[in-house]
N, C-alpha and C. Protein backbone atom coordinates (compact mmCIF):
# COMPACT_ATOMS: atom_id res chain seq x y z
N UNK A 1 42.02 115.71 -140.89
CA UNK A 1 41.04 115.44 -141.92
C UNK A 1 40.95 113.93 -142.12
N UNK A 2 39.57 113.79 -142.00
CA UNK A 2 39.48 111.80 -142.60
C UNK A 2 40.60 111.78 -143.87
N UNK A 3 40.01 110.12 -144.26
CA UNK A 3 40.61 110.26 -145.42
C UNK A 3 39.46 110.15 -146.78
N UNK A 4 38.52 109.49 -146.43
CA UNK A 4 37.78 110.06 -147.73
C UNK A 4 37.55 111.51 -147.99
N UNK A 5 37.68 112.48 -147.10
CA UNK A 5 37.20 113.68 -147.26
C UNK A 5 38.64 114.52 -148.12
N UNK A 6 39.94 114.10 -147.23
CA UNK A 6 40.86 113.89 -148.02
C UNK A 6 41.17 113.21 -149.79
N UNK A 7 40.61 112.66 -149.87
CA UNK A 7 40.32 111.50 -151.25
C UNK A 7 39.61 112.53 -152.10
N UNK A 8 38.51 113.00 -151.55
CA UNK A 8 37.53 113.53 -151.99
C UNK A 8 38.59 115.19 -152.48
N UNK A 9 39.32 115.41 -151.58
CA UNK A 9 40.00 116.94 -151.90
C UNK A 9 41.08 116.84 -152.89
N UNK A 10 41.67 115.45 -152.81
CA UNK A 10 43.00 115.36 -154.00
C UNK A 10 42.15 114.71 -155.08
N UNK A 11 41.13 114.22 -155.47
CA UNK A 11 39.91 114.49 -156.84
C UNK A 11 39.65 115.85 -157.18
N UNK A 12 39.91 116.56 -156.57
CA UNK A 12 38.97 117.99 -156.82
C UNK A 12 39.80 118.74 -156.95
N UNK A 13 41.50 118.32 -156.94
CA UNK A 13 42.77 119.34 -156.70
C UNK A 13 43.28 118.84 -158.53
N UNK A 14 43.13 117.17 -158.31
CA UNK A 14 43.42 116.64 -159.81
C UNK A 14 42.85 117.33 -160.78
N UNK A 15 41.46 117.71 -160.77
CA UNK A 15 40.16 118.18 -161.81
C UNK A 15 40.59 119.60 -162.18
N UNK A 16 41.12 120.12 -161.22
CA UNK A 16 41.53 121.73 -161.50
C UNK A 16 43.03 121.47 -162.33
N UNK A 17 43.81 120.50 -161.86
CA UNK A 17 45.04 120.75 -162.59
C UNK A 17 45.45 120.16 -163.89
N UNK A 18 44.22 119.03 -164.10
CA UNK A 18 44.12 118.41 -165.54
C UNK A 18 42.87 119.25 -166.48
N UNK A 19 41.94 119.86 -165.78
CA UNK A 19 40.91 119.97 -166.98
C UNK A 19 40.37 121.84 -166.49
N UNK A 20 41.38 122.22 -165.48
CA UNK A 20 40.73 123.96 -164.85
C UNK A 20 39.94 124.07 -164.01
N UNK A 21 39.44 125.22 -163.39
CA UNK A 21 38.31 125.08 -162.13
C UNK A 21 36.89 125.25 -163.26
N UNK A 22 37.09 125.75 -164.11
CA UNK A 22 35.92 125.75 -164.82
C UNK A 22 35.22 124.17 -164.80
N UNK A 23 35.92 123.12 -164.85
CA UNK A 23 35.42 121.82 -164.68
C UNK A 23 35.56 120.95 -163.48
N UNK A 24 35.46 121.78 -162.54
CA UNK A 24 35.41 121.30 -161.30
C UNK A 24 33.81 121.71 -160.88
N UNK A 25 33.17 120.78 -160.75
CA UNK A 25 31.94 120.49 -160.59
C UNK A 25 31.63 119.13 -159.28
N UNK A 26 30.70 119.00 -158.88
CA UNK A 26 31.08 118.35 -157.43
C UNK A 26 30.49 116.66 -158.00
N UNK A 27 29.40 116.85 -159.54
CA UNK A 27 29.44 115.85 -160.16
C UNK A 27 30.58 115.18 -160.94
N UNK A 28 31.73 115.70 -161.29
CA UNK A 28 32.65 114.91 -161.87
C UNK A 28 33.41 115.02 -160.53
N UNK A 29 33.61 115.78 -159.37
CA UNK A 29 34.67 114.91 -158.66
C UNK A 29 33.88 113.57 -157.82
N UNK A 30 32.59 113.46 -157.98
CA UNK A 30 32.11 112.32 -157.33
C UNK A 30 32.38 111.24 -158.27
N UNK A 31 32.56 111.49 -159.80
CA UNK A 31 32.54 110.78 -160.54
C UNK A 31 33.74 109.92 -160.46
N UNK A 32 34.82 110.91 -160.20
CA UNK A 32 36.51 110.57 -160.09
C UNK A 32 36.90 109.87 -158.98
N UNK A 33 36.15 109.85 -157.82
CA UNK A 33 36.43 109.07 -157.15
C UNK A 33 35.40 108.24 -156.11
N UNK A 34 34.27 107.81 -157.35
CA UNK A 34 33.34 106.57 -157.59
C UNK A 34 32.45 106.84 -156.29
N UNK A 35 32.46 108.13 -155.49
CA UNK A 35 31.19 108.08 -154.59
C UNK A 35 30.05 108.35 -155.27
N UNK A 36 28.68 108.14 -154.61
CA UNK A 36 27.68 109.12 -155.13
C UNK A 36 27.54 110.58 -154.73
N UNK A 37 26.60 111.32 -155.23
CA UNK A 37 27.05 112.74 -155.23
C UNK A 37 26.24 112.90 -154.14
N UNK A 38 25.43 112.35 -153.74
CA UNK A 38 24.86 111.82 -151.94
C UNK A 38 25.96 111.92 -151.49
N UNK A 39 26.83 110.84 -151.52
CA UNK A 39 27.61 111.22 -150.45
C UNK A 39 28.91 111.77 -150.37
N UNK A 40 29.19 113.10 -151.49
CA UNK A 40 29.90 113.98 -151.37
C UNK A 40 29.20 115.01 -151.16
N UNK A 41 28.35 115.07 -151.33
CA UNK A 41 27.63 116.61 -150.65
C UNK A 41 27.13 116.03 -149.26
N UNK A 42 27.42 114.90 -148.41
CA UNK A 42 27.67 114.89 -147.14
C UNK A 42 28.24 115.66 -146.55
N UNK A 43 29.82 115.53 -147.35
CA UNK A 43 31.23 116.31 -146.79
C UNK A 43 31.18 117.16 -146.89
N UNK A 44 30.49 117.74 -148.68
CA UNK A 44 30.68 118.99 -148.63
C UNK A 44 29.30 119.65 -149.28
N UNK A 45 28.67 120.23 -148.83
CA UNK A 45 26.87 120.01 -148.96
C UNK A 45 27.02 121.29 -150.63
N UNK A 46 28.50 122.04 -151.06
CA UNK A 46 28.18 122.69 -152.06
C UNK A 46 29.41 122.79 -152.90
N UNK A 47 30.00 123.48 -153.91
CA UNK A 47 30.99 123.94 -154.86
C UNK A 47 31.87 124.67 -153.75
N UNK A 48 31.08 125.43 -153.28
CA UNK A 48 31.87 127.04 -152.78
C UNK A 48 32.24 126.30 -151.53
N UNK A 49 31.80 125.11 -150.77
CA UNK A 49 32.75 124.43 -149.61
C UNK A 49 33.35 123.67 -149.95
N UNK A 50 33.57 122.79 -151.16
CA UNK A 50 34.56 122.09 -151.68
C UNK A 50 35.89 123.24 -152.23
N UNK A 51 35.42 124.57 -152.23
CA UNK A 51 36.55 124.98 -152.95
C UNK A 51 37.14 125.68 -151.56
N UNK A 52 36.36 125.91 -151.04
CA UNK A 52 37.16 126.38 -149.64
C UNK A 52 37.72 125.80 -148.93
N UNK A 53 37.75 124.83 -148.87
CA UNK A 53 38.37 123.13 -148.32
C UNK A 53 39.80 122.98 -148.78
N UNK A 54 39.45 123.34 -150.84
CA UNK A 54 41.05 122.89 -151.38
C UNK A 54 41.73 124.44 -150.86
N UNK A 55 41.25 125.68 -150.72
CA UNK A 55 41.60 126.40 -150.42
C UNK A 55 42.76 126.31 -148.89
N UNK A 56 41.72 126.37 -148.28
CA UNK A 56 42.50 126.19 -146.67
C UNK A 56 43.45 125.26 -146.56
N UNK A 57 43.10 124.41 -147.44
CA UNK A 57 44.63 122.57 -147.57
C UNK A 57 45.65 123.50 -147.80
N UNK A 58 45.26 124.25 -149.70
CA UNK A 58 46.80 125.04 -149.70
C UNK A 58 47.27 125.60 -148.79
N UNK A 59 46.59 126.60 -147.82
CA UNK A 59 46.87 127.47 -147.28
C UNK A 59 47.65 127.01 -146.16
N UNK A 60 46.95 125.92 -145.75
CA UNK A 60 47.83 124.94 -144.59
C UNK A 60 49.06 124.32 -145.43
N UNK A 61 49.23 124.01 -146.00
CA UNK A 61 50.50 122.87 -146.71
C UNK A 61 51.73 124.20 -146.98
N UNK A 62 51.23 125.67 -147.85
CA UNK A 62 51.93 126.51 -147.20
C UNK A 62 52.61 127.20 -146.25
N UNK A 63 51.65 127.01 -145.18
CA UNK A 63 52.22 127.68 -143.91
C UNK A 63 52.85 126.24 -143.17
N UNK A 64 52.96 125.36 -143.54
CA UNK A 64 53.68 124.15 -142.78
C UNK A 64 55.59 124.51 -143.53
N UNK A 65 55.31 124.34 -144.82
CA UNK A 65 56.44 124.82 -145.48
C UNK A 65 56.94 126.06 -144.91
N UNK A 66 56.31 126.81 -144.83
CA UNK A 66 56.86 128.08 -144.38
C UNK A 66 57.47 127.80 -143.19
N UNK A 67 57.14 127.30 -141.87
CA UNK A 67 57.58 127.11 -140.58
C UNK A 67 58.66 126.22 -140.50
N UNK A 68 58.77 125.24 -141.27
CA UNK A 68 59.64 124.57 -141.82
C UNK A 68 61.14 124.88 -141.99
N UNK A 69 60.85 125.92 -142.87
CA UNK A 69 61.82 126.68 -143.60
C UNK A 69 62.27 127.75 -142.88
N UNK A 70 61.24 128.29 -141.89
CA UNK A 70 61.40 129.44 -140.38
C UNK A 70 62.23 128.82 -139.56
N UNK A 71 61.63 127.63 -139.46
CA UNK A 71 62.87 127.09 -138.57
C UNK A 71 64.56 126.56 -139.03
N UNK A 72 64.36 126.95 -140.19
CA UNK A 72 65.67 126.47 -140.74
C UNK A 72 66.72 127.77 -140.57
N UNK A 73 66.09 128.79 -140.77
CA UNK A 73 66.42 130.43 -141.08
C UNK A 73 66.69 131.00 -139.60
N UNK A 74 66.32 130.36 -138.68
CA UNK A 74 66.13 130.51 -137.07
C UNK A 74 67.28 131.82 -136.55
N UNK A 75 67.33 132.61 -136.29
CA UNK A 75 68.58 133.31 -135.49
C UNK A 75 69.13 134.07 -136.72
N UNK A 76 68.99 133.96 -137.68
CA UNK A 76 69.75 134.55 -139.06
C UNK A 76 68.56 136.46 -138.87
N UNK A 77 69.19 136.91 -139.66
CA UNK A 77 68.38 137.95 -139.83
C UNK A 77 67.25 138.11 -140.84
N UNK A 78 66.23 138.76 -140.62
CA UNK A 78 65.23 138.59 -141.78
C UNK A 78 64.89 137.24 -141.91
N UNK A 79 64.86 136.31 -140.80
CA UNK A 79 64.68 134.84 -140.57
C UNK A 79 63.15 134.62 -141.92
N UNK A 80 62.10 135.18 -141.06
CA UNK A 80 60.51 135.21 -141.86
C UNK A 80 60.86 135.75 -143.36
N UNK A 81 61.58 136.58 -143.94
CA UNK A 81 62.29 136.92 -145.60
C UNK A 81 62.63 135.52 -146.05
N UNK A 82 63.23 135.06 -145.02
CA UNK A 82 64.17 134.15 -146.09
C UNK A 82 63.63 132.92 -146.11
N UNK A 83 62.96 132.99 -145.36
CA UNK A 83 62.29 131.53 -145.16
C UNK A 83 60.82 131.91 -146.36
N UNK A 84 60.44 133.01 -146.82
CA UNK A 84 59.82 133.29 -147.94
C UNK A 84 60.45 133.33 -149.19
N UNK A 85 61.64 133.34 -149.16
CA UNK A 85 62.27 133.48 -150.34
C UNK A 85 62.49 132.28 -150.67
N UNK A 86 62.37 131.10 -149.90
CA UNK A 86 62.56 129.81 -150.03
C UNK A 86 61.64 129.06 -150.24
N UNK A 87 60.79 129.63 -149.90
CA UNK A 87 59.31 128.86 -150.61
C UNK A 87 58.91 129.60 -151.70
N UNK A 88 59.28 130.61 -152.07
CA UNK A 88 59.14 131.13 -153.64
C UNK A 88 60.19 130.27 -154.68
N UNK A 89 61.18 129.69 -154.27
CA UNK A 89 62.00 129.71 -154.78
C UNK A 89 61.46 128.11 -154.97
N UNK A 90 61.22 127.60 -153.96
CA UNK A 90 60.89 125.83 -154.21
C UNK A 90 59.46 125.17 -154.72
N UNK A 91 58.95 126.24 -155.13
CA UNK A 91 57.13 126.53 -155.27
C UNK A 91 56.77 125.58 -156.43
N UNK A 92 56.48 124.26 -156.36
CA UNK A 92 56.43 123.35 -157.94
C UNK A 92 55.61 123.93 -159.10
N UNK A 93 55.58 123.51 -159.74
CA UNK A 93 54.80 123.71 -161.26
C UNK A 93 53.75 123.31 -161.01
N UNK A 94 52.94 122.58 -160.12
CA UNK A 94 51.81 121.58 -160.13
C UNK A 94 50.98 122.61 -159.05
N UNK A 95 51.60 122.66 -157.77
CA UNK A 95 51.62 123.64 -156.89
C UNK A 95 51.11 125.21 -157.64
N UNK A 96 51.68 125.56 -158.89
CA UNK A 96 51.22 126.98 -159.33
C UNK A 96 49.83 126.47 -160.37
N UNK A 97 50.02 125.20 -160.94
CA UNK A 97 48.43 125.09 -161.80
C UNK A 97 47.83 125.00 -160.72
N UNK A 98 47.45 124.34 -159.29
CA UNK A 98 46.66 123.75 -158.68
C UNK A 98 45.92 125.94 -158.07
N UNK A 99 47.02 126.82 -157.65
CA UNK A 99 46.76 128.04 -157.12
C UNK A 99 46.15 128.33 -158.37
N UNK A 100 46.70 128.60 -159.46
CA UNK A 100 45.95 129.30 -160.70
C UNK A 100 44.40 128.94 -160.76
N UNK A 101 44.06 127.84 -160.57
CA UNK A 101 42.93 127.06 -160.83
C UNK A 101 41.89 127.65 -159.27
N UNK A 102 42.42 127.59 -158.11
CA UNK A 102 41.78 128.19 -157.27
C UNK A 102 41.69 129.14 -157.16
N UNK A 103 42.63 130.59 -158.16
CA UNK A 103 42.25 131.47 -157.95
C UNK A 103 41.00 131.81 -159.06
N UNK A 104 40.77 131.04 -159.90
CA UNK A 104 39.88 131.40 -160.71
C UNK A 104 38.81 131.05 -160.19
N UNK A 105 38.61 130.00 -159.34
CA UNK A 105 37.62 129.42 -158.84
C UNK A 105 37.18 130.54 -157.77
N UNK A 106 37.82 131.43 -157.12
CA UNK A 106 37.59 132.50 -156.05
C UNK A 106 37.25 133.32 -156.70
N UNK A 107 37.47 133.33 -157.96
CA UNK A 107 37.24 135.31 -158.16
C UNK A 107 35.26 135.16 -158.40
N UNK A 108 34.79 133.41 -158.20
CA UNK A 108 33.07 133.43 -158.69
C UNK A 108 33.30 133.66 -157.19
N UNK A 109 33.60 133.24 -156.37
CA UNK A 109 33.10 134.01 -154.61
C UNK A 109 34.28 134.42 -154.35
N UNK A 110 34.53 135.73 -154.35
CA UNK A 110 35.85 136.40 -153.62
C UNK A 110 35.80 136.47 -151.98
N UNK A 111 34.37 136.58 -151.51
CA UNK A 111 34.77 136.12 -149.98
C UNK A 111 35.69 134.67 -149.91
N UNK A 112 36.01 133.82 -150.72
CA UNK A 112 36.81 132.80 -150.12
C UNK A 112 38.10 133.49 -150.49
N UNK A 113 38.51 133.98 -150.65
CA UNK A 113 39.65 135.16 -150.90
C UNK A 113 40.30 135.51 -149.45
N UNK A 114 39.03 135.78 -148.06
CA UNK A 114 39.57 136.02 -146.97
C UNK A 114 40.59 135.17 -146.14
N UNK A 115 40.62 133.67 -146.42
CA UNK A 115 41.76 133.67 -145.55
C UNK A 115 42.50 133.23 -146.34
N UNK A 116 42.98 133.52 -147.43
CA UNK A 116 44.60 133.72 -147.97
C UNK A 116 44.61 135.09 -147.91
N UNK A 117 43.66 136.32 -147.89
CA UNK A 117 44.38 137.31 -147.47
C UNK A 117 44.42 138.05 -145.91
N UNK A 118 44.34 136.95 -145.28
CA UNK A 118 44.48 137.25 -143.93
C UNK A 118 46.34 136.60 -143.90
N UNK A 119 46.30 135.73 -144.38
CA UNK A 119 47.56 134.52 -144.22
C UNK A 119 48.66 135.40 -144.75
N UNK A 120 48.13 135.89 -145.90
CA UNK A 120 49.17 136.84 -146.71
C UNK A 120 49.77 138.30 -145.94
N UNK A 121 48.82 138.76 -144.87
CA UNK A 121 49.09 140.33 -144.29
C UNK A 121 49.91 139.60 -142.96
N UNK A 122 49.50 138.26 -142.40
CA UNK A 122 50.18 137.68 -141.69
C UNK A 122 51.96 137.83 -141.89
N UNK A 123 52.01 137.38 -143.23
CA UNK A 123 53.45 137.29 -143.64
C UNK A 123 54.27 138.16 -143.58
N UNK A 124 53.20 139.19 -144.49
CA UNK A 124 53.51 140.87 -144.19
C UNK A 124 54.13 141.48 -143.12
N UNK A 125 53.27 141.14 -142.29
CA UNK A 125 53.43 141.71 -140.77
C UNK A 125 54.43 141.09 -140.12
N UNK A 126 54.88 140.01 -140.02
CA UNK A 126 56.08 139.29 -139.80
C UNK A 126 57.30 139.77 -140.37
N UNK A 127 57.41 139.56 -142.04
CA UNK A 127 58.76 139.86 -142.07
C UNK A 127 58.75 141.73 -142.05
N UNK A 128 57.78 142.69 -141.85
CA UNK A 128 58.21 144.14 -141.08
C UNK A 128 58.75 144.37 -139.70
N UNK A 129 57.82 143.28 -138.92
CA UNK A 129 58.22 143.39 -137.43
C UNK A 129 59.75 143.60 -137.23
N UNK A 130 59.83 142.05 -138.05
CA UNK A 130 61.38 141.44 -137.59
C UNK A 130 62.59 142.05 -138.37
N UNK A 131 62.08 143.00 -139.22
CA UNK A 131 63.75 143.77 -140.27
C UNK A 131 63.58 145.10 -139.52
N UNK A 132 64.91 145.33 -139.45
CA UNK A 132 65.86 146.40 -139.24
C UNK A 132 65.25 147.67 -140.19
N UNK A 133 64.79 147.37 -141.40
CA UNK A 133 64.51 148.56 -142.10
C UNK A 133 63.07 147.20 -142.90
N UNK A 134 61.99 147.70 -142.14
CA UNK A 134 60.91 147.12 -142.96
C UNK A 134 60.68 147.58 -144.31
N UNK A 135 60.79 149.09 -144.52
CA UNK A 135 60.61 149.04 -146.60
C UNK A 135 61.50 148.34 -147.13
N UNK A 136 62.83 147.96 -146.77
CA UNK A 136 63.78 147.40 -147.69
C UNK A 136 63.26 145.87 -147.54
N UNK A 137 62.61 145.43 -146.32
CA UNK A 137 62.08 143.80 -146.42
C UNK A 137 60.78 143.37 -147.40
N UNK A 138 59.91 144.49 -147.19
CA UNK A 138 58.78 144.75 -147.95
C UNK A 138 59.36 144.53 -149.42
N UNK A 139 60.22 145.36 -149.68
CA UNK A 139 60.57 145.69 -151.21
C UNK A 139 61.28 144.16 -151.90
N UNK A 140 61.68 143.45 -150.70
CA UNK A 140 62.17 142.45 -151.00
C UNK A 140 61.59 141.27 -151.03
N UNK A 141 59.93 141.00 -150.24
CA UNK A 141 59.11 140.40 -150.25
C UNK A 141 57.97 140.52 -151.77
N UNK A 142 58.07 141.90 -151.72
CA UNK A 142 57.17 141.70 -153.06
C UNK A 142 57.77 141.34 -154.20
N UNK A 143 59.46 141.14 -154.19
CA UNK A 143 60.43 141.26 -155.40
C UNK A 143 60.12 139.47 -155.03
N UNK A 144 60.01 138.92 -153.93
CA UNK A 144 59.93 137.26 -154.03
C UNK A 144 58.83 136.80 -154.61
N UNK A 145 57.66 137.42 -154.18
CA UNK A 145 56.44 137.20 -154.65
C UNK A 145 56.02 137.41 -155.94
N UNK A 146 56.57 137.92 -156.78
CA UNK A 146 55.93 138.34 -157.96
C UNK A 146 56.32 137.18 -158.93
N UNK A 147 57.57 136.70 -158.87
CA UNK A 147 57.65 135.96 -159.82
C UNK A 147 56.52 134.72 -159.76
N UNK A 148 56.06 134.42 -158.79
CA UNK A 148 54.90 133.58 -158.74
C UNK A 148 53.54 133.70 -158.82
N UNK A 149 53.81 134.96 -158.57
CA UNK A 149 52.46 135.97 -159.04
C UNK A 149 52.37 135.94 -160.57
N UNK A 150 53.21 136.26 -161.29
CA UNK A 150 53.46 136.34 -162.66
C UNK A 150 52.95 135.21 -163.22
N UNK A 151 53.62 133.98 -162.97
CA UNK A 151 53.14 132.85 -163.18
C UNK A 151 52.15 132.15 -163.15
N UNK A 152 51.61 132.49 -162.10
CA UNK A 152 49.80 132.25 -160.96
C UNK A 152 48.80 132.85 -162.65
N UNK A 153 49.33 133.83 -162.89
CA UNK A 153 47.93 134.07 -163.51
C UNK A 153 48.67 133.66 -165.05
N UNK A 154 49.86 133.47 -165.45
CA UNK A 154 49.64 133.09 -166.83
C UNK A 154 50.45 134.19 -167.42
N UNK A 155 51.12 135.42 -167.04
CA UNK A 155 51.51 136.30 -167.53
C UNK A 155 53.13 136.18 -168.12
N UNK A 156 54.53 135.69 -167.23
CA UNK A 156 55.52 135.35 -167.47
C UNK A 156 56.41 135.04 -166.54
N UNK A 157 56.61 133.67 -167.56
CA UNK A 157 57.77 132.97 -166.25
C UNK A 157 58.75 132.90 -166.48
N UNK A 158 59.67 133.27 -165.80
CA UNK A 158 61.04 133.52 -166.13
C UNK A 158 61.74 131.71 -166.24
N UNK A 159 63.08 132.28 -167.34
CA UNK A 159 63.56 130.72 -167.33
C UNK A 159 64.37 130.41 -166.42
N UNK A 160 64.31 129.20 -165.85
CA UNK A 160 65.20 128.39 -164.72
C UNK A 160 66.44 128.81 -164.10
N UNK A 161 67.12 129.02 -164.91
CA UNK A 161 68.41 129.55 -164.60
C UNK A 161 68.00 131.44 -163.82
N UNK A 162 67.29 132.06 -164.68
CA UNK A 162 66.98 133.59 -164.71
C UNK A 162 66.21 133.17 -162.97
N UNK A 163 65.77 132.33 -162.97
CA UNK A 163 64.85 132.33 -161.64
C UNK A 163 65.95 132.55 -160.36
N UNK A 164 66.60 130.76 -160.25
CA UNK A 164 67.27 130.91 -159.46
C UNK A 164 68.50 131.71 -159.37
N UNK A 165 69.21 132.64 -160.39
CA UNK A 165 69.33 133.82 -159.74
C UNK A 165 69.02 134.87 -159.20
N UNK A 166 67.88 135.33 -159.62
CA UNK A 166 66.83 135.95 -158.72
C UNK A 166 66.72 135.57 -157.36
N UNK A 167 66.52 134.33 -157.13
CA UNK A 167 66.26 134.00 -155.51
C UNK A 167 67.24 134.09 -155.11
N UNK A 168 68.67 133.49 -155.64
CA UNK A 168 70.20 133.91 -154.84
C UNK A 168 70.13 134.96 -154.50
N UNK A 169 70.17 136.11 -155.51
CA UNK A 169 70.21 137.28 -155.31
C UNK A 169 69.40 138.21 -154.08
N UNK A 170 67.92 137.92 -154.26
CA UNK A 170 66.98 138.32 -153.28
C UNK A 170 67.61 137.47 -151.75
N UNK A 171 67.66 136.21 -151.35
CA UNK A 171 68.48 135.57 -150.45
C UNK A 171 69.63 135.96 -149.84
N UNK A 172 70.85 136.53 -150.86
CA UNK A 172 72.11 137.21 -150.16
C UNK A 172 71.39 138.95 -149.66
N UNK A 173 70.66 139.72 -150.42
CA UNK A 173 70.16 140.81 -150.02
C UNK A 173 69.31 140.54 -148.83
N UNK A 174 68.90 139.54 -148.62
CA UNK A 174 67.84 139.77 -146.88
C UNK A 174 68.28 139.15 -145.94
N UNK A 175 70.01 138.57 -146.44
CA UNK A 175 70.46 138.03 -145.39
C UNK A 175 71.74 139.40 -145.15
N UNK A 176 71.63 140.45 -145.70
CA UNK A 176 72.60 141.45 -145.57
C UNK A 176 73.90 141.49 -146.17
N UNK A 177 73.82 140.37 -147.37
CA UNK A 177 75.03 140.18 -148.07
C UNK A 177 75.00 140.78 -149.69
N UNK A 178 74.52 142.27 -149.49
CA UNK A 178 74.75 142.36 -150.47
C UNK A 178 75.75 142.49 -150.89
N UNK A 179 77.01 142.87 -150.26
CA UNK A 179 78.39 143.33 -150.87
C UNK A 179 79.05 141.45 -151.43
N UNK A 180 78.33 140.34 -151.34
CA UNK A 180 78.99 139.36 -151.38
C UNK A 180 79.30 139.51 -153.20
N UNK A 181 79.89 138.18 -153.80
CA UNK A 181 80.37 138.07 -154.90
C UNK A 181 79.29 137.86 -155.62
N UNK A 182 77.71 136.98 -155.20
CA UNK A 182 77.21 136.13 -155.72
C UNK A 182 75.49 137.48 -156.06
N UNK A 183 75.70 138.27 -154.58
CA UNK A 183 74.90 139.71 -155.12
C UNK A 183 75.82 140.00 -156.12
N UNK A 184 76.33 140.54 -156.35
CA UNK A 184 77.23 141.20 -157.49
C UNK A 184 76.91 141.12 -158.65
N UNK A 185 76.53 139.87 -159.19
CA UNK A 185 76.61 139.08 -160.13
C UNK A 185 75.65 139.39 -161.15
């Protein structure tokens, strides 16, 4: 990606996480970062391609993390689990206003919905392939996901401490440790 077009996407990522997608308009992000609205509807000729733009960034900056973290998990079991449990677990605060804000911005076009839920059955399909008993990975993928799910829309976030035991916990279970001290707990 250039970098004004870039410039142009961290204005439009700021606008959602200081003021909501409700005020993400392609006139105040031209405003925010002093082009004319000529020549942001160059880049992006509408709303619904500026939001698909910040869309696909997340979606990429996710799946970089994720591979990241795949490769850290490499040879372990439930490698693709845990390397999800680790990006649930490291997922910032800014990172969940910036998703909250795009998901509101999707639900006015839910076709931009398709490729995070292509990305998402991706994940799916990965950590089933690769476990020994796919319902128990499943069960353990949606037990990672929710707490950010919870959060994503505003419903409840668990406190700090309550979190990261949760992820220990989910972490020693998909690495097959549940009998350890720290499952136990």
């Amino acid at each position: 990606m250039n970098d004004r077009r870039m410039e142009i996407l961290d204005a439009a990522e700021a606008l959602v996480r200081e003021r909501g997608a409700g005020h993400l308009t392609l006139d105040a992000v031209a405003a925010r970062v002093g082009y004319s609205k000529g020549g942001l509807i160059h880049r992006f000729p509408n709303k619904v391609a500026l939001i698909e733009a910040m869309i696909d960034r997340v979606i990429d900056e996710v799946d970089s993390e994720h591979r990241a973290l795949r490769a850290e998990t490499d040879g372990r079991a439930n490698a693709d689990l845990l390397a999800v449990i680790e990006r649930e677990r490291r997922m910032p605060e800014a990172d969940a206003d910036l998703r909250r804000g795009l998901l509101v911005a999707a639900a006015e076009q839910p076709d931009l919905l398709a490729r995070p839920r292509a990305y998402i059955a991706e994940r799916f399909r990965a950590v089933r392939e690769q476990a020994d008993d796919p319902v128990w990975a499943t069960l353990l993928l949606f037990a990672a996901e929710a707490p950010g799910l919870f959060e994503l829309m505003g419903l409840y976030e668990l406190p700090a401490d309550e979190r990261r035991a949760l992820f220990d916990r989910l972490a020693a279970l998909a690495a097959g440790n549940a009998d350890d001290e720290e499952a136990e707990a």
